[in-house]
PDB file of N, CA and C in Angstrom:
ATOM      1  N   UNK A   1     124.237 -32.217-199.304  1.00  0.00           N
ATOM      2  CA  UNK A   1     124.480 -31.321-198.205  1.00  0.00           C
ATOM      3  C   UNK A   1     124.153 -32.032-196.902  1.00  0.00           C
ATOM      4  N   UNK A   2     124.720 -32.201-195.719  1.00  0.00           N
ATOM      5  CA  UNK A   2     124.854 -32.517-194.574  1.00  0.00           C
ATOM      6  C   UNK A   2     124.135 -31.147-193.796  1.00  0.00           C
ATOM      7  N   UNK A   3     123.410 -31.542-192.825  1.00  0.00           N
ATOM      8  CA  UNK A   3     123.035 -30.399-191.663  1.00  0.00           C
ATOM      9  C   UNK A   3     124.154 -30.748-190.545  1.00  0.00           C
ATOM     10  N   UNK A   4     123.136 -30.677-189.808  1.00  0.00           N
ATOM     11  CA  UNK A   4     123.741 -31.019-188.142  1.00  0.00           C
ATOM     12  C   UNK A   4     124.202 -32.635-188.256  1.00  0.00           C
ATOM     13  N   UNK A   5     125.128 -32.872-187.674  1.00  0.00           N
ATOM     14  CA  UNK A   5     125.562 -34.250-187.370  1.00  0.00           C
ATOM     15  C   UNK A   5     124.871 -35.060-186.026  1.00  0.00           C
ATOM     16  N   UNK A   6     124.898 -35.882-186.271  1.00  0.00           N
ATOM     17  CA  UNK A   6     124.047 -36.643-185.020  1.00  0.00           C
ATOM     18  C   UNK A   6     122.925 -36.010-184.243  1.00  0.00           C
ATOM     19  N   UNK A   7     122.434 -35.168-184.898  1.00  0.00           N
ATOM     20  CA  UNK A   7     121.091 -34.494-184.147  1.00  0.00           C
ATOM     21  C   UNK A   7     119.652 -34.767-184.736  1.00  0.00           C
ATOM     22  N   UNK A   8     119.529 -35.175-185.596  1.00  0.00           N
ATOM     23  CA  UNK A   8     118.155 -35.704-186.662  1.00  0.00           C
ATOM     24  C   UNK A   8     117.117 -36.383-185.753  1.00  0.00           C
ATOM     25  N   UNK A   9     116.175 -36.220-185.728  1.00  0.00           N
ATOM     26  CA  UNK A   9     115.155 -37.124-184.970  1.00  0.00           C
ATOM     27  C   UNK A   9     114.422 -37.877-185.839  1.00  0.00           C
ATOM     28  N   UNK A  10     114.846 -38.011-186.905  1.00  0.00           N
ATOM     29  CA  UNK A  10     113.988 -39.120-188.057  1.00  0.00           C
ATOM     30  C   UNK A  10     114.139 -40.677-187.546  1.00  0.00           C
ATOM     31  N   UNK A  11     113.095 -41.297-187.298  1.00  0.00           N
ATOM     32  CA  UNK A  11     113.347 -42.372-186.897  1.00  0.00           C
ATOM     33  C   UNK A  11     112.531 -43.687-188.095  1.00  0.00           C
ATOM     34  N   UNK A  12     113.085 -44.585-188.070  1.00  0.00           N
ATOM     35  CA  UNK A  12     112.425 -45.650-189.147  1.00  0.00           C
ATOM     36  C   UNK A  12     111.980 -46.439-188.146  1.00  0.00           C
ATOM     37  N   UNK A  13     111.149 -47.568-189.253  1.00  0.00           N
ATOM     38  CA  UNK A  13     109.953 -48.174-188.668  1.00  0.00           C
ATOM     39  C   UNK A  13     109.688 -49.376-189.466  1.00  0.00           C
ATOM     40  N   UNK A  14     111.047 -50.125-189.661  1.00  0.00           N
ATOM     41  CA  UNK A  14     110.481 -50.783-191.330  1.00  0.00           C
ATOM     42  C   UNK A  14     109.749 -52.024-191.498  1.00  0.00           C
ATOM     43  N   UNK A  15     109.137 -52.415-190.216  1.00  0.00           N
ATOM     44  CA  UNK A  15     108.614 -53.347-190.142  1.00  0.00           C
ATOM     45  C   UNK A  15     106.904 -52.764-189.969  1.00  0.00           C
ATOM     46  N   UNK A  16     106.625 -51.422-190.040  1.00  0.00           N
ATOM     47  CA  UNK A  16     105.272 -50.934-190.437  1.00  0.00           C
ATOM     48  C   UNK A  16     105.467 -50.129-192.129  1.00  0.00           C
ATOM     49  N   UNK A  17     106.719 -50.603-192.706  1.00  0.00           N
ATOM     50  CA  UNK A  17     106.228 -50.275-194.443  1.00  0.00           C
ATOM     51  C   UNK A  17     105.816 -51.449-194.866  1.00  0.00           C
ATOM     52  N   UNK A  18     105.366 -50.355-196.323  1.00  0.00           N
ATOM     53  CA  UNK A  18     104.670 -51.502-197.376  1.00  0.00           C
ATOM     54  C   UNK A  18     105.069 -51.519-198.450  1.00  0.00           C
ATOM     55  N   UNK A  19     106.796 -50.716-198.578  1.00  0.00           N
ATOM     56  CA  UNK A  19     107.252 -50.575-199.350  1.00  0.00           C
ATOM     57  C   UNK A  19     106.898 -49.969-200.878  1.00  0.00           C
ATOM     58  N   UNK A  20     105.751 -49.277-200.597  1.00  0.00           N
ATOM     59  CA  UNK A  20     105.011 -48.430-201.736  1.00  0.00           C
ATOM     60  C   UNK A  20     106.061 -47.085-202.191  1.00  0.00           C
ATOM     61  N   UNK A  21     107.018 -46.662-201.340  1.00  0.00           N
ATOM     62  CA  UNK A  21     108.243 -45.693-202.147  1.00  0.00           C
ATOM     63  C   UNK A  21     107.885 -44.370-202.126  1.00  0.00           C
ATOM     64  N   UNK A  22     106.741 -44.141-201.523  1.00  0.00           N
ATOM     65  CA  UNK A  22     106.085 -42.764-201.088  1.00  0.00           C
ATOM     66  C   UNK A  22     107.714 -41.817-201.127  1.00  0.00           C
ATOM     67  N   UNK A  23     107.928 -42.400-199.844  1.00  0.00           N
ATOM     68  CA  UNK A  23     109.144 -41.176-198.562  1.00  0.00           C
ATOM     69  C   UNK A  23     110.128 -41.343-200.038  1.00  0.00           C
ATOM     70  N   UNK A  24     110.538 -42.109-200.698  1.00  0.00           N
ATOM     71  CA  UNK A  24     112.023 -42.213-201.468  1.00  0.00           C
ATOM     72  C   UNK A  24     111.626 -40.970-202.499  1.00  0.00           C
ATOM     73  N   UNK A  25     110.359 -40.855-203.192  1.00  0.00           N
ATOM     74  CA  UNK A  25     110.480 -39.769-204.097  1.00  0.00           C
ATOM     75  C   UNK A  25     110.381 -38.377-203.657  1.00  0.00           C
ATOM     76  N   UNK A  26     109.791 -38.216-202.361  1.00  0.00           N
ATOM     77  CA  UNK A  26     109.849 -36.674-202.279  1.00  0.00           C
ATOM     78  C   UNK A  26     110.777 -36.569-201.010  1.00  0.00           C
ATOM     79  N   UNK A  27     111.822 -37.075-200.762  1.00  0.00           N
ATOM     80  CA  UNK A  27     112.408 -36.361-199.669  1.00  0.00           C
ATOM     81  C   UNK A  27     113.631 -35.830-200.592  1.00  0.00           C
ATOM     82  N   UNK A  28     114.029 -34.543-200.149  1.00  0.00           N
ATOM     83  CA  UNK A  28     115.098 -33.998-201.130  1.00  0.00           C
ATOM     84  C   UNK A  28     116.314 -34.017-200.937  1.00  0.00           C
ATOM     85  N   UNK A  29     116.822 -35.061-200.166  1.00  0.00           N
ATOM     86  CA  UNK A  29     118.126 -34.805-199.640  1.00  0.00           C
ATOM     87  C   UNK A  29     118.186 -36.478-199.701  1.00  0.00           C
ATOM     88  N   UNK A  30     117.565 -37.169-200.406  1.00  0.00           N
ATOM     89  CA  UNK A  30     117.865 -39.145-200.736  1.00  0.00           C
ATOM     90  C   UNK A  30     118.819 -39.584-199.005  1.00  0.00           C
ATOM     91  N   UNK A  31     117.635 -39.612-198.125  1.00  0.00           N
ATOM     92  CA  UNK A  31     117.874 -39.673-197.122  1.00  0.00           C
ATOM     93  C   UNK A  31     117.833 -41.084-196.572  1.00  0.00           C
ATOM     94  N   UNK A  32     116.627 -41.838-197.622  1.00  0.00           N
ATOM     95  CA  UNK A  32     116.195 -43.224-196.979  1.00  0.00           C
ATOM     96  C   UNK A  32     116.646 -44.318-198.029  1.00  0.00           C
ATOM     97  N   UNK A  33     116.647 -45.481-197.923  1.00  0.00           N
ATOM     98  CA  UNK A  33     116.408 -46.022-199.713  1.00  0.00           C
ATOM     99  C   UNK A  33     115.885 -47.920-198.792  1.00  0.00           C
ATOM    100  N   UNK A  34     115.497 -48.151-199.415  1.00  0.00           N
ATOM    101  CA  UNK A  34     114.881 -49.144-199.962  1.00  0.00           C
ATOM    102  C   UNK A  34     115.070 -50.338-200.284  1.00  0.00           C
ATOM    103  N   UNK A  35     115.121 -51.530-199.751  1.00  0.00           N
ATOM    104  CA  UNK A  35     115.519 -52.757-199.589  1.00  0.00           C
ATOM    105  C   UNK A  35     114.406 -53.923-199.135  1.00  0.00           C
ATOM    106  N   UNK A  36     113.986 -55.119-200.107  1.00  0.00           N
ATOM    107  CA  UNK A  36     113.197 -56.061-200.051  1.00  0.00           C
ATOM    108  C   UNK A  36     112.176 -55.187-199.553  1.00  0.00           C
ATOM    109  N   UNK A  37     111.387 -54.120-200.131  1.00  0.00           N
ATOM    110  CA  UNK A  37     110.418 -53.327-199.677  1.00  0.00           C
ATOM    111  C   UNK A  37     109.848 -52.902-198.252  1.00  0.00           C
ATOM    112  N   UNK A  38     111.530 -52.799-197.771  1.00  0.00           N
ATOM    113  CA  UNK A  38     111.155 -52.025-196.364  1.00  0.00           C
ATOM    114  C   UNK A  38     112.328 -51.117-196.460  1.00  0.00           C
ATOM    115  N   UNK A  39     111.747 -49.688-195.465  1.00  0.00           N
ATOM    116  CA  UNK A  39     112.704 -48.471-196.340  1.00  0.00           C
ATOM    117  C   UNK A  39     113.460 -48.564-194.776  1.00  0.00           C
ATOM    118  N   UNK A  40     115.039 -47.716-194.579  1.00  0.00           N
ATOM    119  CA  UNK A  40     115.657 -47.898-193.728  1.00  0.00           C
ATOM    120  C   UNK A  40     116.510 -46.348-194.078  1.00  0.00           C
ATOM    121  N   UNK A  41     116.939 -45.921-193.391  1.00  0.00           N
ATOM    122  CA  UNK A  41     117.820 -44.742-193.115  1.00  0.00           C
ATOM    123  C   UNK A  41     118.921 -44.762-194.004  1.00  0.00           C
ATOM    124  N   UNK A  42     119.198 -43.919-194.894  1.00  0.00           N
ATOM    125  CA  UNK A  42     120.731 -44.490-195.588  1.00  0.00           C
ATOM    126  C   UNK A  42     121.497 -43.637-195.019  1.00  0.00           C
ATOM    127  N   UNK A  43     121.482 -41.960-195.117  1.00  0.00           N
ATOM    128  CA  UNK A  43     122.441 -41.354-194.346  1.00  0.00           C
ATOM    129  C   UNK A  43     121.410 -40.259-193.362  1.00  0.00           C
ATOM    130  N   UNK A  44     121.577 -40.058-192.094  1.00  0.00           N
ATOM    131  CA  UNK A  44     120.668 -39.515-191.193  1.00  0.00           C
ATOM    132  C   UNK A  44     121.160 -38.199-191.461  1.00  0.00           C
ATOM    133  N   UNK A  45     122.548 -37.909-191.602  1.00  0.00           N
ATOM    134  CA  UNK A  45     122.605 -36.369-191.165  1.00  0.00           C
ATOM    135  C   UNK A  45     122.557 -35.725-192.606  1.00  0.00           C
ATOM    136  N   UNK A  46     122.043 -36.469-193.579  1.00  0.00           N
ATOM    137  CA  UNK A  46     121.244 -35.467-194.741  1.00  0.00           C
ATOM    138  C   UNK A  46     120.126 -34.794-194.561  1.00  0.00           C
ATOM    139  N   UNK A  47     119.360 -35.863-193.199  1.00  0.00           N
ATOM    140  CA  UNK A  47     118.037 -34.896-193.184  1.00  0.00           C
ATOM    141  C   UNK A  47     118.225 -33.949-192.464  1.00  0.00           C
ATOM    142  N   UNK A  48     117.089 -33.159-192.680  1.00  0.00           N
ATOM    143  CA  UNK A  48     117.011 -31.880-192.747  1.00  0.00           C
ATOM    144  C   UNK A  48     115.931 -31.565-191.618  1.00  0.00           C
ATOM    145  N   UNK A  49     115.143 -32.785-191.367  1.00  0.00           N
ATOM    146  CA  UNK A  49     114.008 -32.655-190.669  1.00  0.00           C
ATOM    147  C   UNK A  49     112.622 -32.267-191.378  1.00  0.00           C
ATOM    148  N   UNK A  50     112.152 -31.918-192.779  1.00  0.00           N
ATOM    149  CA  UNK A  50     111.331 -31.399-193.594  1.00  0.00           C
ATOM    150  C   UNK A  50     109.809 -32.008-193.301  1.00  0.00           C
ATOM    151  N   UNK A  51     109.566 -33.194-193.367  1.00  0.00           N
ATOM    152  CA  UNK A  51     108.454 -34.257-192.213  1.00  0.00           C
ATOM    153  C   UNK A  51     107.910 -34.300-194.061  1.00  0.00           C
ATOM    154  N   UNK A  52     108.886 -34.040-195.368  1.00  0.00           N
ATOM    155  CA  UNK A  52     108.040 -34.790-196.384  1.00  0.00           C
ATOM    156  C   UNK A  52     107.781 -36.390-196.108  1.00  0.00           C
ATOM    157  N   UNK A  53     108.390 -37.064-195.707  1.00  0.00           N
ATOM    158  CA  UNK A  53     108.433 -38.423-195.735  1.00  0.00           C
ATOM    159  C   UNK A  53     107.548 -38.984-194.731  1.00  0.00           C
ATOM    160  N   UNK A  54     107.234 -38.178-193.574  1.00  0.00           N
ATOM    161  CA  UNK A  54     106.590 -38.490-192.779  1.00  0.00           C
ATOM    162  C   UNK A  54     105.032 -38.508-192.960  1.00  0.00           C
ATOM    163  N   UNK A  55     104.926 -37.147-193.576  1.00  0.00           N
ATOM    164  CA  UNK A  55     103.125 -36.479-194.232  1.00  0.00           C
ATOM    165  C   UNK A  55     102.824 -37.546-195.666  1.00  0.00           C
ATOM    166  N   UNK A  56     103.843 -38.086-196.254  1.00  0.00           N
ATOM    167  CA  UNK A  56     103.310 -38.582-197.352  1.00  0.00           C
ATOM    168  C   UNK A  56     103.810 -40.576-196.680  1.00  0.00           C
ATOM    169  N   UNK A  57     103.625 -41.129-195.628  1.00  0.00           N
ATOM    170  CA  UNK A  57     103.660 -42.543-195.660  1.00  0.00           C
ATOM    171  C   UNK A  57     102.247 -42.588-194.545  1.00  0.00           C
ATOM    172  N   UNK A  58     101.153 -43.482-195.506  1.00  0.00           N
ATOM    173  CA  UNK A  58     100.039 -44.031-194.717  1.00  0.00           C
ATOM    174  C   UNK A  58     100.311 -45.247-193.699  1.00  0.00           C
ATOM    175  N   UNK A  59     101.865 -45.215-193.367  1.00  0.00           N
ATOM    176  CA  UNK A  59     101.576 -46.578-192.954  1.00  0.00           C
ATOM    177  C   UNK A  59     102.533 -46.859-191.498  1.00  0.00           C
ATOM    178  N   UNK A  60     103.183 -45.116-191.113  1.00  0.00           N
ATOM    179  CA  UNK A  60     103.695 -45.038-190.190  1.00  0.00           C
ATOM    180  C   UNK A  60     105.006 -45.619-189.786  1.00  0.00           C
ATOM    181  N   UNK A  61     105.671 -45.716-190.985  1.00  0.00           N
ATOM    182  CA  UNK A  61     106.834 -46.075-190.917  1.00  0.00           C
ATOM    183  C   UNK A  61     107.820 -45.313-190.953  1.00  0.00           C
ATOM    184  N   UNK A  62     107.896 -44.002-190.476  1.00  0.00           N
ATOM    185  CA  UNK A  62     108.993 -43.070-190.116  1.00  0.00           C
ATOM    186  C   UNK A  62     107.906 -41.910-189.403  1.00  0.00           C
ATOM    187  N   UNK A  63     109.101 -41.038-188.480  1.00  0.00           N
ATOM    188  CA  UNK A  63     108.286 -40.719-187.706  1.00  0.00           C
ATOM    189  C   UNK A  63     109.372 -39.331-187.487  1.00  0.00           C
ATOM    190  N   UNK A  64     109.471 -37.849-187.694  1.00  0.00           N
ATOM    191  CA  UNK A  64     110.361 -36.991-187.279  1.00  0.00           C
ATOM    192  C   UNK A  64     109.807 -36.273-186.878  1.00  0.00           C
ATOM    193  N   UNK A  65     110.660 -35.538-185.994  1.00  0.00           N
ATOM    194  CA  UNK A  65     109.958 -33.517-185.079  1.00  0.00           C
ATOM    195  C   UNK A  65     110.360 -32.722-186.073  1.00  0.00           C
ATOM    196  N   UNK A  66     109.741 -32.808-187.085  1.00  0.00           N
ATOM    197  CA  UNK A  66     109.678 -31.478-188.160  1.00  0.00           C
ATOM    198  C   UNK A  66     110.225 -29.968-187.659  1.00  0.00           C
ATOM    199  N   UNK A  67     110.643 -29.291-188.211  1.00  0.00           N
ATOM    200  CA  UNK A  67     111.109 -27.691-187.958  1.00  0.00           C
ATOM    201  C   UNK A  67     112.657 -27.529-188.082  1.00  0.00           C
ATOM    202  N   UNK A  68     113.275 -28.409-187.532  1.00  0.00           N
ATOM    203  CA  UNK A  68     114.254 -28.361-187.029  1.00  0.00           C
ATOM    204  C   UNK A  68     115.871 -27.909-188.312  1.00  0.00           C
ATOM    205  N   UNK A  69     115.407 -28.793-189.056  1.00  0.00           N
ATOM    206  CA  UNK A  69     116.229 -28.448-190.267  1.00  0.00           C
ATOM    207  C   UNK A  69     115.962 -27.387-190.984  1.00  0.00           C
ATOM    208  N   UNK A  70     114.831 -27.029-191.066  1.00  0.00           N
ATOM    209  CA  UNK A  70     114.219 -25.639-191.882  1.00  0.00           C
ATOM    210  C   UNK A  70     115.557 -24.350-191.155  1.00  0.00           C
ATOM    211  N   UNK A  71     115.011 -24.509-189.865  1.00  0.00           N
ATOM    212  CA  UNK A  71     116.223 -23.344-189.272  1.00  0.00           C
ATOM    213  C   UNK A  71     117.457 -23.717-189.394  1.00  0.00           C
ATOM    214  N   UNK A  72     118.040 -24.424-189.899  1.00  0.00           N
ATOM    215  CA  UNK A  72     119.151 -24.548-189.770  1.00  0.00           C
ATOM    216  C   UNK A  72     119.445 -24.196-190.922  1.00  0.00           C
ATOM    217  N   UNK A  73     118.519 -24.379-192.415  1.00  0.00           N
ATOM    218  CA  UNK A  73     119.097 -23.562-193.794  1.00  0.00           C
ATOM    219  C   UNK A  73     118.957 -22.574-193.489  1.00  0.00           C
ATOM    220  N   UNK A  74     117.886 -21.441-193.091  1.00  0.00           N
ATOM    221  CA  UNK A  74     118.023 -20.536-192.402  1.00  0.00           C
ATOM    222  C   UNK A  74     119.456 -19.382-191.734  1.00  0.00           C
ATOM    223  N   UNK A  75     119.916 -20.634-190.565  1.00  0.00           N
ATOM    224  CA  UNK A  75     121.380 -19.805-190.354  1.00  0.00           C
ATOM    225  C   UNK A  75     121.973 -20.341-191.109  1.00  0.00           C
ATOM    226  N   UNK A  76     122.347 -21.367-192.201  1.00  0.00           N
ATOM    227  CA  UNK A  76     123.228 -21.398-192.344  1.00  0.00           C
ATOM    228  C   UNK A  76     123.380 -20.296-194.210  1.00  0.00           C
ATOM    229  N   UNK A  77     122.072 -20.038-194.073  1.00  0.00           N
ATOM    230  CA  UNK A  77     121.988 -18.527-195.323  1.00  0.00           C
ATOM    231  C   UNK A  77     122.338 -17.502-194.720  1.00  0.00           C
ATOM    232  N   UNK A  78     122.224 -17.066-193.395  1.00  0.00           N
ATOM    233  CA  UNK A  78     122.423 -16.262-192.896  1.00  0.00           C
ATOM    234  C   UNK A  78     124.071 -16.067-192.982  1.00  0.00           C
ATOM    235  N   UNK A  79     124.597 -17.308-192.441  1.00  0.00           N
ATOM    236  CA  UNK A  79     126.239 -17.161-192.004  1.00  0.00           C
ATOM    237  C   UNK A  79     126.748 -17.211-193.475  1.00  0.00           C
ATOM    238  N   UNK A  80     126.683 -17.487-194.552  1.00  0.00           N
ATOM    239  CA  UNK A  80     127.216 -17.664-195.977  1.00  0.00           C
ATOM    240  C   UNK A  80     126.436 -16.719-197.027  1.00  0.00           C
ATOM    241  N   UNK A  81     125.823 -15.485-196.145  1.00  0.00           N
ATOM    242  CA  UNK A  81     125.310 -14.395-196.736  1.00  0.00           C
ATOM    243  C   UNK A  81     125.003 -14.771-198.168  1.00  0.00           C
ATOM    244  N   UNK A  82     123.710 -15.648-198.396  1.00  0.00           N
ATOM    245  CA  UNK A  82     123.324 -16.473-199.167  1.00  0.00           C
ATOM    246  C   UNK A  82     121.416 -16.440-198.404  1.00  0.00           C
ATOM    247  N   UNK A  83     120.518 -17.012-199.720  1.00  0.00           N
ATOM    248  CA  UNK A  83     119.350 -17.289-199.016  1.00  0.00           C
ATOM    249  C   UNK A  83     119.146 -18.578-198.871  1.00  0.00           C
ATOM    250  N   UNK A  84     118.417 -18.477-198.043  1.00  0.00           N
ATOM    251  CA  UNK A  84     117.938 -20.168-197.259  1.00  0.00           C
ATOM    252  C   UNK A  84     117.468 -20.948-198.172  1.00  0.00           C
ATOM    253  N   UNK A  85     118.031 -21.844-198.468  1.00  0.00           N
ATOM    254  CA  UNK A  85     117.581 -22.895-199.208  1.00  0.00           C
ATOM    255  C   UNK A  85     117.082 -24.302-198.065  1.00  0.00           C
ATOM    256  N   UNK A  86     116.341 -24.696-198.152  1.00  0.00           N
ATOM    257  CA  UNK A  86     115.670 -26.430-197.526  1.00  0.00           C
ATOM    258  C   UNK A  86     115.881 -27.083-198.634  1.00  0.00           C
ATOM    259  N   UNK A  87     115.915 -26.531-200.239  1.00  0.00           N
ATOM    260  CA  UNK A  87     115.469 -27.804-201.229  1.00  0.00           C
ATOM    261  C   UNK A  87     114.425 -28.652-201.067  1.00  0.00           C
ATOM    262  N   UNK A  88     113.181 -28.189-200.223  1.00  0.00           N
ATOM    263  CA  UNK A  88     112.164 -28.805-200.150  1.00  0.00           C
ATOM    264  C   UNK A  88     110.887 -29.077-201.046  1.00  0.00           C
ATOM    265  N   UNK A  89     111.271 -28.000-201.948  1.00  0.00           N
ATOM    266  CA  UNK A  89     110.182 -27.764-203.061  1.00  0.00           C
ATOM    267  C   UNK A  89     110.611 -28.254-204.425  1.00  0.00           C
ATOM    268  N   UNK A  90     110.267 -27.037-205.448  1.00  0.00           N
ATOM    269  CA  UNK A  90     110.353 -27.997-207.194  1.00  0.00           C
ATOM    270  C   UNK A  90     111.994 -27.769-207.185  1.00  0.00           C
ATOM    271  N   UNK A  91     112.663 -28.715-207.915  1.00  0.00           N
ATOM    272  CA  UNK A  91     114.480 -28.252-208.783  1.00  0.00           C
ATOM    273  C   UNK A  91     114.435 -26.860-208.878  1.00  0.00           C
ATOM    274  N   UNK A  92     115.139 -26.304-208.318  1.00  0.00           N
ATOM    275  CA  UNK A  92     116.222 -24.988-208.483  1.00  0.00           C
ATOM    276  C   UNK A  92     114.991 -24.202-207.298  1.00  0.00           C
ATOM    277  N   UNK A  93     114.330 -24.108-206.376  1.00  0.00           N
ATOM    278  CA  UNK A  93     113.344 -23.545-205.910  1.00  0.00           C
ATOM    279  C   UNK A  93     114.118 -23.105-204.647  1.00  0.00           C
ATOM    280  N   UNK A  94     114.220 -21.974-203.935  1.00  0.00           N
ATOM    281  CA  UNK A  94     115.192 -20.977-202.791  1.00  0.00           C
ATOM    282  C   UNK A  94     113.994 -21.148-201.878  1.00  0.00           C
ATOM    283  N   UNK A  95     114.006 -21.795-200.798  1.00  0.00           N
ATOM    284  CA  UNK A  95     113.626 -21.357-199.118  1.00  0.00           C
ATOM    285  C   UNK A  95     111.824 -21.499-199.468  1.00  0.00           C
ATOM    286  N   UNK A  96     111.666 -22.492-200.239  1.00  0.00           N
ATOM    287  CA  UNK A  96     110.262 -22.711-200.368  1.00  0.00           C
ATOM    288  C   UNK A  96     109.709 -23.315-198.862  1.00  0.00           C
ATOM    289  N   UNK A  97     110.058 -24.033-197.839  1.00  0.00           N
ATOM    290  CA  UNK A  97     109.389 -24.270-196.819  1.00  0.00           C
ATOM    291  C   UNK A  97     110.048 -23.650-196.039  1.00  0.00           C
ATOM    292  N   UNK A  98     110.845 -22.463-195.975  1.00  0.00           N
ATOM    293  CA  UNK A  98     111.578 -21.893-194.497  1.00  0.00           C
ATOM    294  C   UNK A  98     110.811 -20.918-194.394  1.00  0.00           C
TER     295      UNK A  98
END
């Protein structure tokens, strides 16, 4: 799923990883990936903005303004009279961080 296009504020940093793979397992939308153990953006407008990747790297190598995607599953449950899903939580889990 795609959010907003060109609006993401996730920014990389890959010259402060340590390539430990933190951000690759819990972000839910396989946003970043991983190369000679420095992580880099693979597609931006998957994120969502969720700040998993951000709360789980000790080493300051990505950096986002969290919130932003949450509202946007939000309307976009709203407009597809559907509930908000983020996919931020466990497999099959509805609007666990919205």
């Amino acid at each position: 799923m795609k959010y907003l296009s060109k609006v993401s504020t996730l920014k990389a940093f890959p010259e402060n990883c340590a390539g430990c793979g933190k951000c690759l397992d819990v972000c839910p939308h396989s946003v970043l990936t991983m190369a000679a153990r420095r992580i880099s953006i693979h597609d931006i407008d998957r994120c969502m903005e969720c700040g998993a990747c951000t709360n789980n790297c000790a080493f300051e190598a990505l950096k986002v303004k969290t919130g932003v995607g949450c509202a946007s599953a939000i309307i976009n449950g709203f407009l597809t009279n559907s509930a908000p899903s983020c996919d931020c939580g466990a497999a099959g889990s509805v609007g666990t961080c919205c």
